[in-house]
N, C-alpha and C. Protein backbone atom coordinates (compact mmCIF):
# COMPACT_ATOMS: atom_id res chain seq x y z
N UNK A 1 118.30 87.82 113.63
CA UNK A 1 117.62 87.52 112.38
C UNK A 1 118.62 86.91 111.40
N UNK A 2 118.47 85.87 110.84
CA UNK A 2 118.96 85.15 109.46
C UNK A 2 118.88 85.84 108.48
N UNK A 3 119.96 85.61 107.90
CA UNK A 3 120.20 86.23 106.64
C UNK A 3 119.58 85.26 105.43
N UNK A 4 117.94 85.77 105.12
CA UNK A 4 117.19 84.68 104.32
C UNK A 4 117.61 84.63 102.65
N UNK A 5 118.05 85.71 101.97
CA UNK A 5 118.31 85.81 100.83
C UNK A 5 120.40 86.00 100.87
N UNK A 6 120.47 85.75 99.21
CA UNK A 6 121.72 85.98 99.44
C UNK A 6 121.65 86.99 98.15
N UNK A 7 122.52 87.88 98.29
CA UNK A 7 121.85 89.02 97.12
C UNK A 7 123.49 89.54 96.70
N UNK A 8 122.93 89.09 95.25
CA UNK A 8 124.40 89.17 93.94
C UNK A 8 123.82 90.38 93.00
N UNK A 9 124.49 91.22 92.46
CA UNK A 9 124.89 92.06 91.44
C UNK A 9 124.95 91.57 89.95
N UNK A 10 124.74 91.84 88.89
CA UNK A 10 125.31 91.08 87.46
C UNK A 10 124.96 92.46 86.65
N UNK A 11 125.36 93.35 86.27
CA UNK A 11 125.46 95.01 85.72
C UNK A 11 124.85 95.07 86.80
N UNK A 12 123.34 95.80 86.16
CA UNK A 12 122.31 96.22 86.93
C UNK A 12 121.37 95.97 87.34
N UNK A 13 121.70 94.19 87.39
CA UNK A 13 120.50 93.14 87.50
C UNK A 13 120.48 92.94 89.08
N UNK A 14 119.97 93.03 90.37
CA UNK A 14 119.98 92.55 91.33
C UNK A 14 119.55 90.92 91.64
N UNK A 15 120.39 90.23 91.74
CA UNK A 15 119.78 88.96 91.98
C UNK A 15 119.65 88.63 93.22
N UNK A 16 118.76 87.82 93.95
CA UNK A 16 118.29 87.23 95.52
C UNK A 16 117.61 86.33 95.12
N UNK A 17 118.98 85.52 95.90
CA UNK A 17 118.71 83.66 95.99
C UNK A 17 118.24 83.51 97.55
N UNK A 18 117.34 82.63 97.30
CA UNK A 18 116.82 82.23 98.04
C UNK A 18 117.71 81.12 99.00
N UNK A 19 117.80 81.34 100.69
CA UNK A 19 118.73 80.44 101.36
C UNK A 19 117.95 78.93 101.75
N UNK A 20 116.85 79.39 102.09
CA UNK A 20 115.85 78.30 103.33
C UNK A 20 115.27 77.22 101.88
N UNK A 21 115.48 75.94 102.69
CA UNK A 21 114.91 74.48 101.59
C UNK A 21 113.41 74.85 101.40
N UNK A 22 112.77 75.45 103.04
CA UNK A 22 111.44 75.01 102.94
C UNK A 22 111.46 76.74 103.75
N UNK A 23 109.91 76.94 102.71
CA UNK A 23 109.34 78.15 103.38
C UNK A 23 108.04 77.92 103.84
N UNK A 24 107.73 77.44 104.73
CA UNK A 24 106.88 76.78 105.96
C UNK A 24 105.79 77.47 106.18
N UNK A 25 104.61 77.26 106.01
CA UNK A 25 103.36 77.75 107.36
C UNK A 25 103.90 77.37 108.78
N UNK A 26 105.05 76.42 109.09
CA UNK A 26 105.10 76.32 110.34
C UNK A 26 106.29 77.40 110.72
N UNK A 27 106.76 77.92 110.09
CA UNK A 27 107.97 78.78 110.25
C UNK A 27 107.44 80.30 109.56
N UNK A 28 106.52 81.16 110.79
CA UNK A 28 106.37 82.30 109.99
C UNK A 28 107.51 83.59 110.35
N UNK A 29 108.28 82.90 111.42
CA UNK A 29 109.39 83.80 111.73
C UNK A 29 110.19 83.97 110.28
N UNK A 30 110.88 82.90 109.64
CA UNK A 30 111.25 82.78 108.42
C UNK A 30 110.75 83.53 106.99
N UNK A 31 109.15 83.42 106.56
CA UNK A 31 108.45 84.37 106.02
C UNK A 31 108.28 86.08 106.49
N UNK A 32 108.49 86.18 107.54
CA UNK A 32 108.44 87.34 108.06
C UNK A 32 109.77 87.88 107.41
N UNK A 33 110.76 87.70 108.08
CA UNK A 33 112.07 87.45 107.94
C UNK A 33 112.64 88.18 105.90
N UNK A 34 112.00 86.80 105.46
CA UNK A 34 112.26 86.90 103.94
C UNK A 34 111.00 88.29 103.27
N UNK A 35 110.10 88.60 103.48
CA UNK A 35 109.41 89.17 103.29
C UNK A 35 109.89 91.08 103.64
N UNK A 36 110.51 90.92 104.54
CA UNK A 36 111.38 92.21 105.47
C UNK A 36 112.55 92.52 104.21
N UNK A 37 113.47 91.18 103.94
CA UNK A 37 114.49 91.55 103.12
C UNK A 37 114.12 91.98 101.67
N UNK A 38 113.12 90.78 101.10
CA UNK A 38 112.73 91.71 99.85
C UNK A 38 112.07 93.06 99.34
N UNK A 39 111.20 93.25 100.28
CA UNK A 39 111.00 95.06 100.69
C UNK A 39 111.81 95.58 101.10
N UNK A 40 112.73 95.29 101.66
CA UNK A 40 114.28 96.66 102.23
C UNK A 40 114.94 96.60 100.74
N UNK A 41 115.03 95.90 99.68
CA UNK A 41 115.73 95.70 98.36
C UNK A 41 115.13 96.63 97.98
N UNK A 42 113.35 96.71 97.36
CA UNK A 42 112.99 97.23 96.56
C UNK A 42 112.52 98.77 97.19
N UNK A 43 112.70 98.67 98.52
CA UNK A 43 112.32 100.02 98.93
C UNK A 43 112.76 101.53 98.34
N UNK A 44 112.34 102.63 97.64
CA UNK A 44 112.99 103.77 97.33
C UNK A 44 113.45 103.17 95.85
N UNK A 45 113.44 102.15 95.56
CA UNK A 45 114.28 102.17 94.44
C UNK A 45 113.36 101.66 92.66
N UNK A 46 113.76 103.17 92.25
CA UNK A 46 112.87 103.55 90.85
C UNK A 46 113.63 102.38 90.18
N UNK A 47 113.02 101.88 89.28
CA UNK A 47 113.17 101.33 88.16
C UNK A 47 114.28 99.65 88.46
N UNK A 48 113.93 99.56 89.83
CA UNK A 48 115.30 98.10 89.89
C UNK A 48 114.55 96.95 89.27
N UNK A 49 115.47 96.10 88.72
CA UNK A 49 115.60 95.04 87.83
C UNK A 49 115.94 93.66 88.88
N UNK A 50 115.11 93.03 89.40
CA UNK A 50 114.83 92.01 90.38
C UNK A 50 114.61 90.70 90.02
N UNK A 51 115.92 89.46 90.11
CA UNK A 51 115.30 88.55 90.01
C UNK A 51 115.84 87.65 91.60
N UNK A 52 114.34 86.88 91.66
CA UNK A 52 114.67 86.01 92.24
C UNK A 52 114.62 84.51 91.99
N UNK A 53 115.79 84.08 92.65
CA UNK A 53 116.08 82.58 92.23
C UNK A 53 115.64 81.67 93.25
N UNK A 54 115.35 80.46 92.94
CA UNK A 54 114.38 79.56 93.67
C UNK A 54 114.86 78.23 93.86
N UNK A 55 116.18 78.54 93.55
CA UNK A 55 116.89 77.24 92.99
C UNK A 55 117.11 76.16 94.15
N UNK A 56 116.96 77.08 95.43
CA UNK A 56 117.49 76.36 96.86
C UNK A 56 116.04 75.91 97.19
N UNK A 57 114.88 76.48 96.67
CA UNK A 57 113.52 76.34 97.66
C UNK A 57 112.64 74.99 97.03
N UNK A 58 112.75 74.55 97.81
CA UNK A 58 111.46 73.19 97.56
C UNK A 58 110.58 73.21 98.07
N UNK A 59 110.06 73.82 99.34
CA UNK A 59 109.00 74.10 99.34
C UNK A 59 108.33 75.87 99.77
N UNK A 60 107.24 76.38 98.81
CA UNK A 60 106.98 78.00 99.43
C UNK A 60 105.31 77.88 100.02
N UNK A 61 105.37 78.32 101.05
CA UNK A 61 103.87 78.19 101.62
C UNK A 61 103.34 79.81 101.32
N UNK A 62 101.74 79.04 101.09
CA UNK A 62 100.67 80.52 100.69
C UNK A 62 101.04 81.91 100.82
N UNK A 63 101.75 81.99 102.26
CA UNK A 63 101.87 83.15 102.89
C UNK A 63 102.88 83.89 101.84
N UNK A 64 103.90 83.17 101.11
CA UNK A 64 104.85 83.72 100.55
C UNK A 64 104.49 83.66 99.33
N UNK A 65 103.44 83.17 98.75
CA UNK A 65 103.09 83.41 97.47
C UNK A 65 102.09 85.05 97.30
N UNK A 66 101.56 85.48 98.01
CA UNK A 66 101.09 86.49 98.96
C UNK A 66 102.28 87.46 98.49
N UNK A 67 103.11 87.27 99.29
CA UNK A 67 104.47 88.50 99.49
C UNK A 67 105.04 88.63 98.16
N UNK A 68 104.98 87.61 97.25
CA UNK A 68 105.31 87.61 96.11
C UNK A 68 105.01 88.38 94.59
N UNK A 69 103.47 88.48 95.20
CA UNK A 69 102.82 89.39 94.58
C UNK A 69 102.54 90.71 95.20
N UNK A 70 102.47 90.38 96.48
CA UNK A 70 102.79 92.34 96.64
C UNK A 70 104.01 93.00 96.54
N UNK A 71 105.08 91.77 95.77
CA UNK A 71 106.32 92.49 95.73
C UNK A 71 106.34 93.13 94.43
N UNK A 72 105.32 92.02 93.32
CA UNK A 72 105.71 92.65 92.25
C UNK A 72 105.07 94.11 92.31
N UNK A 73 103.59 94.15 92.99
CA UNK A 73 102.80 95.54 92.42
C UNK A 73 103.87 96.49 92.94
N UNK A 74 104.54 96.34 94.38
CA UNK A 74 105.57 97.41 94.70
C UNK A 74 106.89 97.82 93.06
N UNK A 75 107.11 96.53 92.76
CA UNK A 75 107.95 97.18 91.58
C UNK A 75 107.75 97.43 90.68
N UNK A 76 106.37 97.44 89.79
CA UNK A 76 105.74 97.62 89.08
C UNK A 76 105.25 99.10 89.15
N UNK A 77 105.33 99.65 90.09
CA UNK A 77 104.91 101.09 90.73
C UNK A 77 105.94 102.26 90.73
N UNK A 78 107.18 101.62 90.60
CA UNK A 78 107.82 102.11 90.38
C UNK A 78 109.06 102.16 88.85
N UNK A 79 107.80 101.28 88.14
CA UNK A 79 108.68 100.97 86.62
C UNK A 79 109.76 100.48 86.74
N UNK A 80 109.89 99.15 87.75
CA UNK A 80 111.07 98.33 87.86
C UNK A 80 110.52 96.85 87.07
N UNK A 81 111.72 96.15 87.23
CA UNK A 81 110.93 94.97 86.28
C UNK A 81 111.46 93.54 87.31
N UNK A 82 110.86 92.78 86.85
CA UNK A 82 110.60 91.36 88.00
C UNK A 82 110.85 89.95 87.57
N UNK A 83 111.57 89.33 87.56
CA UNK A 83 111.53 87.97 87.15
C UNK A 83 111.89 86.71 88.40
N UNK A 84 111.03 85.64 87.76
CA UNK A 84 111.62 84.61 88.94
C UNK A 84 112.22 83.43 87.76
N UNK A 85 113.04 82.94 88.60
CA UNK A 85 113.94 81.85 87.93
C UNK A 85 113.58 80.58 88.93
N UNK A 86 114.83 79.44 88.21
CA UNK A 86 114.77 77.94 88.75
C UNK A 86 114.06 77.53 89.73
N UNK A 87 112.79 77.58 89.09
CA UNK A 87 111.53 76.99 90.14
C UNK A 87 111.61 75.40 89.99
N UNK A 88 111.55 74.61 90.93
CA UNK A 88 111.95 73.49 90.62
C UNK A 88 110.02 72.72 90.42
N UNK A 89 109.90 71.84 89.91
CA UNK A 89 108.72 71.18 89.37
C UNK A 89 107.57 71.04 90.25
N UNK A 90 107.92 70.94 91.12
CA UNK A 90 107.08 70.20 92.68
C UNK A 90 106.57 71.86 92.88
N UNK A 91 107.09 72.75 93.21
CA UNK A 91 106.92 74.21 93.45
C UNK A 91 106.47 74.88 92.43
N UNK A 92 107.09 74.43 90.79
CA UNK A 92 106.14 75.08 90.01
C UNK A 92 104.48 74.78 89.62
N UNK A 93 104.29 73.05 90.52
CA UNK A 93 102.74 73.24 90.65
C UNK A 93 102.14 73.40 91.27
N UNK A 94 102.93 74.42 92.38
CA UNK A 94 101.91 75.28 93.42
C UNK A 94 101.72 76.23 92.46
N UNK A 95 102.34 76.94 91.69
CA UNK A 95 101.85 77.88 90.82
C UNK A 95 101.19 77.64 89.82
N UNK A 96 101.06 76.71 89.02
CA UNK A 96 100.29 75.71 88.36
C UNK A 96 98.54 76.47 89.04
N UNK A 97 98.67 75.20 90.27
CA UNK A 97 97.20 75.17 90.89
C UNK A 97 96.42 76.28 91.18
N UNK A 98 97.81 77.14 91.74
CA UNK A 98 97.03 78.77 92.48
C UNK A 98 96.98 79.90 90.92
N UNK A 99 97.09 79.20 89.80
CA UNK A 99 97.33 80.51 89.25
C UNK A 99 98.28 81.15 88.97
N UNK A 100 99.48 81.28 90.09
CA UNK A 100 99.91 82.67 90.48
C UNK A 100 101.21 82.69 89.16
N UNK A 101 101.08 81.36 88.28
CA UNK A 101 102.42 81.49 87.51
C UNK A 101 101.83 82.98 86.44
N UNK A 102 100.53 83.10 86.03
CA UNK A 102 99.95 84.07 84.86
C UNK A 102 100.81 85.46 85.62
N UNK A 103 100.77 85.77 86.44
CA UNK A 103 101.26 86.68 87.17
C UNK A 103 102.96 87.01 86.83
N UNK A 104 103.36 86.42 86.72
CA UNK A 104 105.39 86.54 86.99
C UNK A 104 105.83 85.50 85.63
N UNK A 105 106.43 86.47 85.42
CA UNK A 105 107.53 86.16 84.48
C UNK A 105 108.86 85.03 84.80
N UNK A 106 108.49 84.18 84.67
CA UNK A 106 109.19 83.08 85.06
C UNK A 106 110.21 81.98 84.08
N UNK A 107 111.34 82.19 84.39
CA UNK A 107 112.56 81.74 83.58
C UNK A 107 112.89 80.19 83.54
N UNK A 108 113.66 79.53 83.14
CA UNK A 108 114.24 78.01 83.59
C UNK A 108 115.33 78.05 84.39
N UNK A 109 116.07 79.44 84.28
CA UNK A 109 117.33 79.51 85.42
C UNK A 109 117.91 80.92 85.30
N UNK A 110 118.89 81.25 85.85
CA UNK A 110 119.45 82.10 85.95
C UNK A 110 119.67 82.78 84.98
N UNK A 111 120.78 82.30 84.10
CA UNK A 111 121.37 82.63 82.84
C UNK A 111 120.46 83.07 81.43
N UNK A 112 119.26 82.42 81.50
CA UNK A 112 118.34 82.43 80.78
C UNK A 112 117.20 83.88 81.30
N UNK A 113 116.84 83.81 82.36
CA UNK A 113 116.46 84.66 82.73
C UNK A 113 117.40 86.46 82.28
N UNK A 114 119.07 86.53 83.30
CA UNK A 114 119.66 87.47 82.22
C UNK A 114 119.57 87.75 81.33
N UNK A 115 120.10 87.22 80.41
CA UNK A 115 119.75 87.46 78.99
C UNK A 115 118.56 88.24 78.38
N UNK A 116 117.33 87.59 79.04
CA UNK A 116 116.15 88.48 78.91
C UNK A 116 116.06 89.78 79.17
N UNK A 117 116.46 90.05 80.88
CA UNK A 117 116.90 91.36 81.08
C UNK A 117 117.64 92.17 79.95
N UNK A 118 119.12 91.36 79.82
CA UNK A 118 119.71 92.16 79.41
C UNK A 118 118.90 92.31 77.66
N UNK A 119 118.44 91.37 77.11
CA UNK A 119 117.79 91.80 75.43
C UNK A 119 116.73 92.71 75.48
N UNK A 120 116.12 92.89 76.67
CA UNK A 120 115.03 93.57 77.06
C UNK A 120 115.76 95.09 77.35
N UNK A 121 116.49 94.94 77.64
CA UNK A 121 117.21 96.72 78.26
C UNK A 121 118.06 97.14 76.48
N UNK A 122 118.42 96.08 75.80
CA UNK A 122 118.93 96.73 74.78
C UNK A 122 117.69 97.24 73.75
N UNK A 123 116.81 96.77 74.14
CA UNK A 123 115.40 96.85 72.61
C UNK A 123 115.04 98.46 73.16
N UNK A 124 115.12 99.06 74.58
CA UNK A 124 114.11 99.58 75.09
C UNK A 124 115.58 100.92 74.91
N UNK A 125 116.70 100.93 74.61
CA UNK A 125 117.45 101.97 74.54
C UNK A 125 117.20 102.76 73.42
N UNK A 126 117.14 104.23 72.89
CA UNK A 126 116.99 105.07 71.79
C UNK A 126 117.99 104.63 70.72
């Protein structure tokens, strides 16, 4: 099995970048694959702070828009929080068409995205 995500640290932010150009209906070994790693991340774990970056992906097929959202209800279930970053234009109007952008909290990049986390974790401290 390929190692589909590449998964960085920043405090307590977990980040997973995405490796594969294209996430294929013809490649469901690949979706399988990526779908396995982002549930072994969020598995057991209360309250994690998840973003994923998109920066490598040009294209995501249905199937993974699917996994995308049963990733969030999984972290949402456990009072973790979710963001996606650098969706590039062509991919952000699959989300456009399907909807699925109302759903996810979606950044312009990385850095921008942090920040949120992190202004979001300082508002929410006593």
């Amino acid at each position: 099995m390929n190692q589909r995500l590449k998964i960085t640290q920043s405090d307590k932010i977990t980040i997973a970048e995405f490796t594969d150009r294209q996430i294929s209906k013809f490649d469901e070994a690949a979706t399988t694959e990526i779908a396995a790693e982002l549930f072994v991340l969020v598995e057991g774990q209360a309250r994690i702070t998840l973003l994923l970056d998109f920066s490598n992906v040009d294209y995501l097929n249905s199937s993974m828009l699917g996994i995308l959202i049963r990733l969030k209800k999984r972290i949402k279930e456990f009072d973790g929080r979710l963001k996606l970053c650098s969706i590039k234009s062509k991919l952000y109007d699959m989300f456009l068409f399907t909807e699925v952008y109302k759903l996810f909290d979606i950044c312009d990049d990385q850095n921008s995205a942090l920040n949120q986390f992190r202004t979001a974790s300082n508002h929410s401290r006593p």
